[in-house]
PDB file of N, CA and C in Angstrom:
ATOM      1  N   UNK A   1     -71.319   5.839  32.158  1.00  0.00           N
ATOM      2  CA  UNK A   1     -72.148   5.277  33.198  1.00  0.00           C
ATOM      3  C   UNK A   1     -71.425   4.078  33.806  1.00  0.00           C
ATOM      4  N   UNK A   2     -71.220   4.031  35.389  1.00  0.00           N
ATOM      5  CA  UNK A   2     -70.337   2.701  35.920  1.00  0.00           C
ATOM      6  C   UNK A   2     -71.470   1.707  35.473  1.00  0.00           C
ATOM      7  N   UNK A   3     -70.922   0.297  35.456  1.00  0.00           N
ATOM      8  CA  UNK A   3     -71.320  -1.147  35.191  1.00  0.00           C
ATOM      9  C   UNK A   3     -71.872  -1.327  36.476  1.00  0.00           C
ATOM     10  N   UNK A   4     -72.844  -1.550  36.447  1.00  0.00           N
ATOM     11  CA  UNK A   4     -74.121  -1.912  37.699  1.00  0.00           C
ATOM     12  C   UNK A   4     -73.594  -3.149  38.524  1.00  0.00           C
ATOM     13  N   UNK A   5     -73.304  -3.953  37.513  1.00  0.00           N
ATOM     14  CA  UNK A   5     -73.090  -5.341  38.145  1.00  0.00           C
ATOM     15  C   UNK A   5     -72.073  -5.282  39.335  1.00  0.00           C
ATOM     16  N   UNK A   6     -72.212  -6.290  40.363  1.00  0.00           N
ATOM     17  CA  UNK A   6     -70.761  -6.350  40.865  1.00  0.00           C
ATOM     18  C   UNK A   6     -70.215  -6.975  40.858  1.00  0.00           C
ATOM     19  N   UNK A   7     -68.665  -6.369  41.256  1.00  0.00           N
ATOM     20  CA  UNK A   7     -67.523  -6.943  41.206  1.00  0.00           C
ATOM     21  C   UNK A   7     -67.095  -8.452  42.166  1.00  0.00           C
ATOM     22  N   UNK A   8     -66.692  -9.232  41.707  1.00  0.00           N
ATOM     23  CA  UNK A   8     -66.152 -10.661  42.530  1.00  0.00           C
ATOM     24  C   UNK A   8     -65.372  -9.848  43.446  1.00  0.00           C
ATOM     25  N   UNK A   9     -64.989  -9.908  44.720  1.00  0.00           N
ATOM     26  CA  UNK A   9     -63.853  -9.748  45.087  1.00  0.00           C
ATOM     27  C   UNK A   9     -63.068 -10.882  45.225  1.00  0.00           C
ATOM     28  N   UNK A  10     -61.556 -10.126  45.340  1.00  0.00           N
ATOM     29  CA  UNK A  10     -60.605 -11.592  45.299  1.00  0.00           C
ATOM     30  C   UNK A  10     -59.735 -11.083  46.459  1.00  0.00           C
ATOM     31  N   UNK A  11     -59.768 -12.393  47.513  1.00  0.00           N
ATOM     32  CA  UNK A  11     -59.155 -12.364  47.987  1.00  0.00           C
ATOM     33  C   UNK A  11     -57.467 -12.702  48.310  1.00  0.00           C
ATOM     34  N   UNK A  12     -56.521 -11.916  49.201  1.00  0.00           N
ATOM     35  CA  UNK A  12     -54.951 -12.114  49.083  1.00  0.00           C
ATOM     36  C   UNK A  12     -55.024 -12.878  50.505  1.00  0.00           C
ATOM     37  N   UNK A  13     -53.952 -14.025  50.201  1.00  0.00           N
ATOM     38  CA  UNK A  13     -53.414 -14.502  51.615  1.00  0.00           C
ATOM     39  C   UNK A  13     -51.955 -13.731  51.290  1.00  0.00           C
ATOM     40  N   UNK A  14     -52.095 -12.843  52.573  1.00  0.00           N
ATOM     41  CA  UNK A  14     -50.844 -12.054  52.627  1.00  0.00           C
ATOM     42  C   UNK A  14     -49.395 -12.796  53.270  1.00  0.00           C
ATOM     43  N   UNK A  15     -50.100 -13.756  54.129  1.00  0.00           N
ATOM     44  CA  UNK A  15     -49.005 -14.268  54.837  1.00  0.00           C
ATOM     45  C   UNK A  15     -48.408 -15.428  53.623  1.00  0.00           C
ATOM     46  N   UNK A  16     -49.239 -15.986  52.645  1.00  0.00           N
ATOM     47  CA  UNK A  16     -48.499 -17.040  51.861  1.00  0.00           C
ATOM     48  C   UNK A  16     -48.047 -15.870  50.495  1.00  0.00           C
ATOM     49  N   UNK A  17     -47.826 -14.655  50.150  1.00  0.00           N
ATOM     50  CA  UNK A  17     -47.292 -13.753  49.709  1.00  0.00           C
ATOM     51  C   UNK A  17     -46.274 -13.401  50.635  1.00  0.00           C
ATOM     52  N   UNK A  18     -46.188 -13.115  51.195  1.00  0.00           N
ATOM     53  CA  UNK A  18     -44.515 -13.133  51.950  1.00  0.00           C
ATOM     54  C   UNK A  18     -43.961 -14.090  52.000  1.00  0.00           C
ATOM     55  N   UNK A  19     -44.379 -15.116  52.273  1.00  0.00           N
ATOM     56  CA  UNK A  19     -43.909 -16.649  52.129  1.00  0.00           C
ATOM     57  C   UNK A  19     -43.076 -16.786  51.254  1.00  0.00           C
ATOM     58  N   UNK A  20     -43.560 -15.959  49.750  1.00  0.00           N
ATOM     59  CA  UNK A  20     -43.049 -16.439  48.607  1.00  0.00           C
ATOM     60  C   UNK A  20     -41.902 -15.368  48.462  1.00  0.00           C
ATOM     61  N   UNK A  21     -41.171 -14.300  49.231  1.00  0.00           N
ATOM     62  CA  UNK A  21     -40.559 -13.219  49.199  1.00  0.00           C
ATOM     63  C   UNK A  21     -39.504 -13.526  50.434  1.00  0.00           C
ATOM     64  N   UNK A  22     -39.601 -15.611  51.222  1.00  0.00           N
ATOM     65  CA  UNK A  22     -39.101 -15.316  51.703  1.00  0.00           C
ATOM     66  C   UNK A  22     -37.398 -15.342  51.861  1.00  0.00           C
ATOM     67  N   UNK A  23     -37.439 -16.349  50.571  1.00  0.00           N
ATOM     68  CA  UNK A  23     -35.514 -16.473  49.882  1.00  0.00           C
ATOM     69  C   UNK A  23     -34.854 -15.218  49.435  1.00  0.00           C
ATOM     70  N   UNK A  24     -35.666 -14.737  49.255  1.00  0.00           N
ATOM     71  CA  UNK A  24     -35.130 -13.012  48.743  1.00  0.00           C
ATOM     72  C   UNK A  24     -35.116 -11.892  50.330  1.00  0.00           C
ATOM     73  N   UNK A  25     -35.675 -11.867  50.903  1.00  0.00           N
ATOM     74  CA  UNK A  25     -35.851 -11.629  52.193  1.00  0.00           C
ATOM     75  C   UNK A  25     -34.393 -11.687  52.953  1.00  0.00           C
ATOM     76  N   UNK A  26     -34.395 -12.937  53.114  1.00  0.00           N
ATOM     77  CA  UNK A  26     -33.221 -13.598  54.065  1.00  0.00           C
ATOM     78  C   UNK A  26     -32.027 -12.960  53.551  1.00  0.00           C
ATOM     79  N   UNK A  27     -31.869 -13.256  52.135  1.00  0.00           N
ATOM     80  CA  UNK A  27     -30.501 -12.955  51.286  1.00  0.00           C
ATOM     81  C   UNK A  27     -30.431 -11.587  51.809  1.00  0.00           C
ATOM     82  N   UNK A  28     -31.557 -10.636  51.654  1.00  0.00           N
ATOM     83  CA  UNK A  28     -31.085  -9.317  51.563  1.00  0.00           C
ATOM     84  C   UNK A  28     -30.558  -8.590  52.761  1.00  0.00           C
ATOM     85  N   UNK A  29     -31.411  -9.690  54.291  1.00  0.00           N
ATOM     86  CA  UNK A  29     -30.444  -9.139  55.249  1.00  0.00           C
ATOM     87  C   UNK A  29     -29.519  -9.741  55.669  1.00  0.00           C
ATOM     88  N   UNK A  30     -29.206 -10.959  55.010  1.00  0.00           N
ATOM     89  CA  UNK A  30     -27.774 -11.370  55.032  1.00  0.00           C
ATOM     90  C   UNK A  30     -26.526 -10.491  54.542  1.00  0.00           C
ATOM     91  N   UNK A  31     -27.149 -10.305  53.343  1.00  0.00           N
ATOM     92  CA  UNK A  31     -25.878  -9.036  52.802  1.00  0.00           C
ATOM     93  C   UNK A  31     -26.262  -7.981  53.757  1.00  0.00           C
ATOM     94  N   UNK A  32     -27.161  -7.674  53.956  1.00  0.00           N
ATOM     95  CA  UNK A  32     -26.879  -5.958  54.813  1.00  0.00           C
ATOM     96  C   UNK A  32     -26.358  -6.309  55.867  1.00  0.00           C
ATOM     97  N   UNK A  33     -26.333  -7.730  57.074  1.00  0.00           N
ATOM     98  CA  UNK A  33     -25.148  -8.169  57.699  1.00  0.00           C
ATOM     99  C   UNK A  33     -23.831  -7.852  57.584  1.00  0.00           C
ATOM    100  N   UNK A  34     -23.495  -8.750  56.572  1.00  0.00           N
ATOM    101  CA  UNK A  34     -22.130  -9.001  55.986  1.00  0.00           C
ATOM    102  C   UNK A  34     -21.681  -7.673  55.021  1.00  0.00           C
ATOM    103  N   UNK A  35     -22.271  -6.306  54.195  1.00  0.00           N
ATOM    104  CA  UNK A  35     -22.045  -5.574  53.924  1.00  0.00           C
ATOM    105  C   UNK A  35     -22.182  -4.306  53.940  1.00  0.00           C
ATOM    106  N   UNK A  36     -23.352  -3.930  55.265  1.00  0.00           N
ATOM    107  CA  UNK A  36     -23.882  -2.807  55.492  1.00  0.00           C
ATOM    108  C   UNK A  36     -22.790  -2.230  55.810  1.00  0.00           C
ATOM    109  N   UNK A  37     -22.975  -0.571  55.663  1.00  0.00           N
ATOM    110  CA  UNK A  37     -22.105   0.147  55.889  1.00  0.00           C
ATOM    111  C   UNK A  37     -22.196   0.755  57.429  1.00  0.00           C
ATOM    112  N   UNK A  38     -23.561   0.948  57.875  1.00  0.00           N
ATOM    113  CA  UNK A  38     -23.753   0.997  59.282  1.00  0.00           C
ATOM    114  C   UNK A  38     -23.347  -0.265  60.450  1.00  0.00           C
ATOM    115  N   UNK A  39     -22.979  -0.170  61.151  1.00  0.00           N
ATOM    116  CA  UNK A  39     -22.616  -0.965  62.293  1.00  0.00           C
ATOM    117  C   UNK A  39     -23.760  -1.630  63.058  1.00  0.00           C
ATOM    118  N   UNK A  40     -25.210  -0.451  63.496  1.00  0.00           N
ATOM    119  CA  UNK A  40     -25.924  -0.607  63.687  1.00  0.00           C
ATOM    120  C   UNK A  40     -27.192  -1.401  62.330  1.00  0.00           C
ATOM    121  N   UNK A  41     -26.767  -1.041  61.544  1.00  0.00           N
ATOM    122  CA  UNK A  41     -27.127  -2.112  60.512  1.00  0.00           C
ATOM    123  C   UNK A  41     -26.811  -3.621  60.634  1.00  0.00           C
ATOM    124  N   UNK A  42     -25.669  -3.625  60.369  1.00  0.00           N
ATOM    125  CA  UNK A  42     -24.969  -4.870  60.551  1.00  0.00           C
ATOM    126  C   UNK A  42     -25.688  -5.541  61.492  1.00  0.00           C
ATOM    127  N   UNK A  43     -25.770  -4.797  63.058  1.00  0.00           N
ATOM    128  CA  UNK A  43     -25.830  -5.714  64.084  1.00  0.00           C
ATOM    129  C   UNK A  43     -27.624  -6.220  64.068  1.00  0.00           C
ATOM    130  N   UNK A  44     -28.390  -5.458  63.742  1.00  0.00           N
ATOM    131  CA  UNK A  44     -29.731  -5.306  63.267  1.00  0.00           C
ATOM    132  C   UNK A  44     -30.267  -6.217  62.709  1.00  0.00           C
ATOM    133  N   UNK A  45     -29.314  -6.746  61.395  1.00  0.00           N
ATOM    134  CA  UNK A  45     -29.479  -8.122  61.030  1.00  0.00           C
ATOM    135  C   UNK A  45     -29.381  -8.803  61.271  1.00  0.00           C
ATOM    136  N   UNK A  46     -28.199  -8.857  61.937  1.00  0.00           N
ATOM    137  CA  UNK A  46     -27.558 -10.409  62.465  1.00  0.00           C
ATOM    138  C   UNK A  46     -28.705 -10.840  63.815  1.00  0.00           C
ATOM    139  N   UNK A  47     -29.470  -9.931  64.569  1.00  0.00           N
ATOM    140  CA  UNK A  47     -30.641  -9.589  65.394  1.00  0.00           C
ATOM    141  C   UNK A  47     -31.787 -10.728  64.197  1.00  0.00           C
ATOM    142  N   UNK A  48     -32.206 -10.130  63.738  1.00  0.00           N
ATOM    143  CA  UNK A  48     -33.303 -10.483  63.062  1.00  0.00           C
ATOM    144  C   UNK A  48     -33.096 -11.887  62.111  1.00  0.00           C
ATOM    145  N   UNK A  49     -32.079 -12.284  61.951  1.00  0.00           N
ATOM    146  CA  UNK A  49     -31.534 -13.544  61.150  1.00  0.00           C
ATOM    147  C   UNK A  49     -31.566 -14.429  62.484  1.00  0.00           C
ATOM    148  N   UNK A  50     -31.179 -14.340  63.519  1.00  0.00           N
ATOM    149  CA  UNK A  50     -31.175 -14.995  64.759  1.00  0.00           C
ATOM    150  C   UNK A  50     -32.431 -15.385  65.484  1.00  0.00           C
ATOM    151  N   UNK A  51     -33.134 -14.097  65.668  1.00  0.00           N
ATOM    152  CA  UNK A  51     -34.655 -14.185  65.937  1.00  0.00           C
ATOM    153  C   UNK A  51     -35.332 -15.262  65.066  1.00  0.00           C
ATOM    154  N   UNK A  52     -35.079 -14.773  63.668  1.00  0.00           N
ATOM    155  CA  UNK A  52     -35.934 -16.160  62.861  1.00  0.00           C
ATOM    156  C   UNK A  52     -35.373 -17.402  62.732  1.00  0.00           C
ATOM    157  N   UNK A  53     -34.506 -17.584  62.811  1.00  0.00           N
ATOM    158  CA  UNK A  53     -33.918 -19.022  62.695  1.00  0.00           C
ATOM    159  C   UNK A  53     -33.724 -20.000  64.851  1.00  0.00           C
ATOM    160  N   UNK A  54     -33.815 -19.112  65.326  1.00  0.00           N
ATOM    161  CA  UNK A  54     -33.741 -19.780  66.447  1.00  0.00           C
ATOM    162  C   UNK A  54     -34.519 -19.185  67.677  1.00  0.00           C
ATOM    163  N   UNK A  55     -35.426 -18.437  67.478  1.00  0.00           N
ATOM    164  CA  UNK A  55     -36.703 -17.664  68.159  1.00  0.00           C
ATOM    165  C   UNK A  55     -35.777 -16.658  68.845  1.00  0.00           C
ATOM    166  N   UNK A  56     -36.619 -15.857  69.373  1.00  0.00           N
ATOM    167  CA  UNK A  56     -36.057 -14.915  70.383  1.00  0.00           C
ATOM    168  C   UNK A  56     -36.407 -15.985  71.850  1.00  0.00           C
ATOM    169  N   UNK A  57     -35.016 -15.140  72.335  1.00  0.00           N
ATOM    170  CA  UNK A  57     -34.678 -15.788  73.767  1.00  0.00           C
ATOM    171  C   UNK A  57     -35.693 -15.792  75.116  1.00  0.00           C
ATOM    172  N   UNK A  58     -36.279 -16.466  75.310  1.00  0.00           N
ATOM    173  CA  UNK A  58     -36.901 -16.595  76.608  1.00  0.00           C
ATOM    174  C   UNK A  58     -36.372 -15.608  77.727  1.00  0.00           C
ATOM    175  N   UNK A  59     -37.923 -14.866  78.294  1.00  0.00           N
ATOM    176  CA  UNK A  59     -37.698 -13.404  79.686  1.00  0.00           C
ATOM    177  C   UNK A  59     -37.591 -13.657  80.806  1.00  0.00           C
ATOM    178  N   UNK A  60     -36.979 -13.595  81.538  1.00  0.00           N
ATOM    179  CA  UNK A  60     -37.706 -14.123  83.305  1.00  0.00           C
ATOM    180  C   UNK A  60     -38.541 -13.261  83.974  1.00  0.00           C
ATOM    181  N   UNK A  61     -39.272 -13.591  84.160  1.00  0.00           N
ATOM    182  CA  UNK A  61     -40.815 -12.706  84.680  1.00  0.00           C
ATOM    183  C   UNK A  61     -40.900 -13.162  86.380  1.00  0.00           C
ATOM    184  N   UNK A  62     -41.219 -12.015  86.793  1.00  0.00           N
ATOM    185  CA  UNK A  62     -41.454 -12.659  88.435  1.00  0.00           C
ATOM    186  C   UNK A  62     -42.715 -12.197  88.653  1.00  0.00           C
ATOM    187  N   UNK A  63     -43.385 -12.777  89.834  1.00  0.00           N
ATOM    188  CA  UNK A  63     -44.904 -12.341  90.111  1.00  0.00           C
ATOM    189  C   UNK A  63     -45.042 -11.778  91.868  1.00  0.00           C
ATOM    190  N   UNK A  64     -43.765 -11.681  92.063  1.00  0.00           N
ATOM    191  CA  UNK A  64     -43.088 -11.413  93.483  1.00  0.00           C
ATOM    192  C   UNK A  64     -43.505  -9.862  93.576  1.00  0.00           C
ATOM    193  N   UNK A  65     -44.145  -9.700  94.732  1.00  0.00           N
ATOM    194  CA  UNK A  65     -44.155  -8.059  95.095  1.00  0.00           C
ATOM    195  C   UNK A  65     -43.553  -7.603  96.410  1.00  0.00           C
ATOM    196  N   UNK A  66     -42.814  -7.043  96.090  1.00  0.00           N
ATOM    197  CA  UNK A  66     -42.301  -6.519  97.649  1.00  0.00           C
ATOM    198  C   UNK A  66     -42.803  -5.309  98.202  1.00  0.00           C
ATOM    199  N   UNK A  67     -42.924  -4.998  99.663  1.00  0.00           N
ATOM    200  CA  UNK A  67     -43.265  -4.093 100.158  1.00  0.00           C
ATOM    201  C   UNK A  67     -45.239  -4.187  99.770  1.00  0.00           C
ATOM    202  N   UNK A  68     -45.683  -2.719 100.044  1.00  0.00           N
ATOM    203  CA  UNK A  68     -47.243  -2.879 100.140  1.00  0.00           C
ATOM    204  C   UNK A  68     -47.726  -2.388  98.448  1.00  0.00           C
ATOM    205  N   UNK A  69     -48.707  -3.059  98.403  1.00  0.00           N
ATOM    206  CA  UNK A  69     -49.301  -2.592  96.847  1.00  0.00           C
ATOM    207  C   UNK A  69     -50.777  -1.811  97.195  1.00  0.00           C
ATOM    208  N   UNK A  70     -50.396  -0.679  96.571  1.00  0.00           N
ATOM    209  CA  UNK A  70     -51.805   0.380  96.835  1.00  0.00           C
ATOM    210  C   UNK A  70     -52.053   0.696  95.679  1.00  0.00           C
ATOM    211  N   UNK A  71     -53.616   0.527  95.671  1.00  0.00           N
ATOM    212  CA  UNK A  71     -55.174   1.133  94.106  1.00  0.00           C
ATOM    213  C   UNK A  71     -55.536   2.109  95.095  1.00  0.00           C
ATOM    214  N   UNK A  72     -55.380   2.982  94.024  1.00  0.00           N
ATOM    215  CA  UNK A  72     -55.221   4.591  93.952  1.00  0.00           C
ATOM    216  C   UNK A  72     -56.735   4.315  92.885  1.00  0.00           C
ATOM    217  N   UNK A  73     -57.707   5.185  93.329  1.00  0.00           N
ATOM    218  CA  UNK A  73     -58.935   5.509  92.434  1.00  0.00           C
ATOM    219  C   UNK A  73     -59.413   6.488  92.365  1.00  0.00           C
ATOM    220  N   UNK A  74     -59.464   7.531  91.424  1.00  0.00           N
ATOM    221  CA  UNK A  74     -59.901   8.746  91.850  1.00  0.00           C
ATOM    222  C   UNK A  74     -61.403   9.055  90.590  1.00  0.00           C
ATOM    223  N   UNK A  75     -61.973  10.045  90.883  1.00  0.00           N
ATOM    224  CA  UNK A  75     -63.059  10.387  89.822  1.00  0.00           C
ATOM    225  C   UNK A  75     -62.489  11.385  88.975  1.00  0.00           C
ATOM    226  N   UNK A  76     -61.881  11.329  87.903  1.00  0.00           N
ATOM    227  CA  UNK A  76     -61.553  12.514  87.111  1.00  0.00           C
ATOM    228  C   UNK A  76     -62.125  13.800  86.768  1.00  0.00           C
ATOM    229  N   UNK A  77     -63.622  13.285  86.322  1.00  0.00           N
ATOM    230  CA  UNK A  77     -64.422  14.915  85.945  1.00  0.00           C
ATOM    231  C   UNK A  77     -65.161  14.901  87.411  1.00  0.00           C
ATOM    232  N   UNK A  78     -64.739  15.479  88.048  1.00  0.00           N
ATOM    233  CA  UNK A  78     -65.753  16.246  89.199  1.00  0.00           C
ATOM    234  C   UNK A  78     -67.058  17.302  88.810  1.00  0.00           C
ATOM    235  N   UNK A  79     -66.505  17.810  87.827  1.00  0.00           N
ATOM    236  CA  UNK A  79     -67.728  19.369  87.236  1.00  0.00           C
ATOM    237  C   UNK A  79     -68.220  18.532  86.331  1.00  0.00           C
ATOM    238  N   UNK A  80     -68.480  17.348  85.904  1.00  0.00           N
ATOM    239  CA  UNK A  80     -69.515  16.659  84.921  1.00  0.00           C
ATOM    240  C   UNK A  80     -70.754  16.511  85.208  1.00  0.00           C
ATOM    241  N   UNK A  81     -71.573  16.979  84.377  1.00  0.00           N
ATOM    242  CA  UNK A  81     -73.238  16.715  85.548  1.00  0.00           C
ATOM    243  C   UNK A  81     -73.307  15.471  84.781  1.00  0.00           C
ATOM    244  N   UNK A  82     -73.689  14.679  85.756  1.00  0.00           N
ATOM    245  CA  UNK A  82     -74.416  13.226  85.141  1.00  0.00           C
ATOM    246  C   UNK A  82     -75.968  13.084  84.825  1.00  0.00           C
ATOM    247  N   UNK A  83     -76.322  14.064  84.306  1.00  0.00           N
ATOM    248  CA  UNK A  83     -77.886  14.024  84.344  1.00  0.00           C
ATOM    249  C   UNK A  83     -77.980  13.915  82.433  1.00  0.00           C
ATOM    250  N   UNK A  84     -79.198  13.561  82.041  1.00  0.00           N
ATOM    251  CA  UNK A  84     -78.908  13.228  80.641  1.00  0.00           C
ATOM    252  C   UNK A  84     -78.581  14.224  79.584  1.00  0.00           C
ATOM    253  N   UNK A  85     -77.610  14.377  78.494  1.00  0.00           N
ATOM    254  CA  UNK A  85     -77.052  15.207  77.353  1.00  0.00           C
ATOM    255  C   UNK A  85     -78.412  15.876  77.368  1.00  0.00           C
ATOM    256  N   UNK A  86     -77.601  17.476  76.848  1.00  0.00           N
ATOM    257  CA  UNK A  86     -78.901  18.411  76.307  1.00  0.00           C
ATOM    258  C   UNK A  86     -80.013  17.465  75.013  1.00  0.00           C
ATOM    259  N   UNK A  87     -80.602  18.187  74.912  1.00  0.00           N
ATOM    260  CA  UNK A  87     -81.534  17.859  73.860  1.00  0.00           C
ATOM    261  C   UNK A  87     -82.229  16.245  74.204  1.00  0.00           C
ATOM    262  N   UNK A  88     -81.805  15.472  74.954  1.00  0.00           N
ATOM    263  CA  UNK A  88     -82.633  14.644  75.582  1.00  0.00           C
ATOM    264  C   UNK A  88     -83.339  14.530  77.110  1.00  0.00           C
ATOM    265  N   UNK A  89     -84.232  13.606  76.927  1.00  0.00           N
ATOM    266  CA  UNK A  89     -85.253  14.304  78.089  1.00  0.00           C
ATOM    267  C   UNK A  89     -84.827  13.100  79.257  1.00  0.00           C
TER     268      UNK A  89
END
């Protein structure tokens, strides 16, 4: 017969659990840097060692439109009756 009572739950802070995985982390894509056998490995890391230590690089975004901007709207179901689902009145 299960135990009636209930259980505490316990909660995980996941982000201060990676936290703690994160010296082991670094090392491991340091070596897959410096020893992967893929190229695309290699470069992958050296990507992601860069990203975290000095952010990823700022985008240039423009809000410039050239030429004319057209909204296109159409009704998709044409054969839909809009009257209410069977079985209701």
């Amino acid at each position: 017969m299960p135990d009636p009572t209930p259980k505490k739950r316990t909660t995980i802070d996941l982000g201060s659990l990676a936290r703690s995985h994160a010296d082991n982390a670094v090392a491991t894509i340091a070596g897959l840097m410096r020893d992967g056998l893929e190229e695309s490995t290699r470069l992958r890391a050296a990507d992601i060692l860069l990203d975290r230590g000095f952010g990823r690089p700022k985008q240039e975004t423009t809000n410039e439109v050239k030429g004319e901007l057209r909204v296109i709207m159409r009704k998709v179901f044409d054969d839909i009756d809009d009257s209410e689902p069977e079985g209701h009145p």
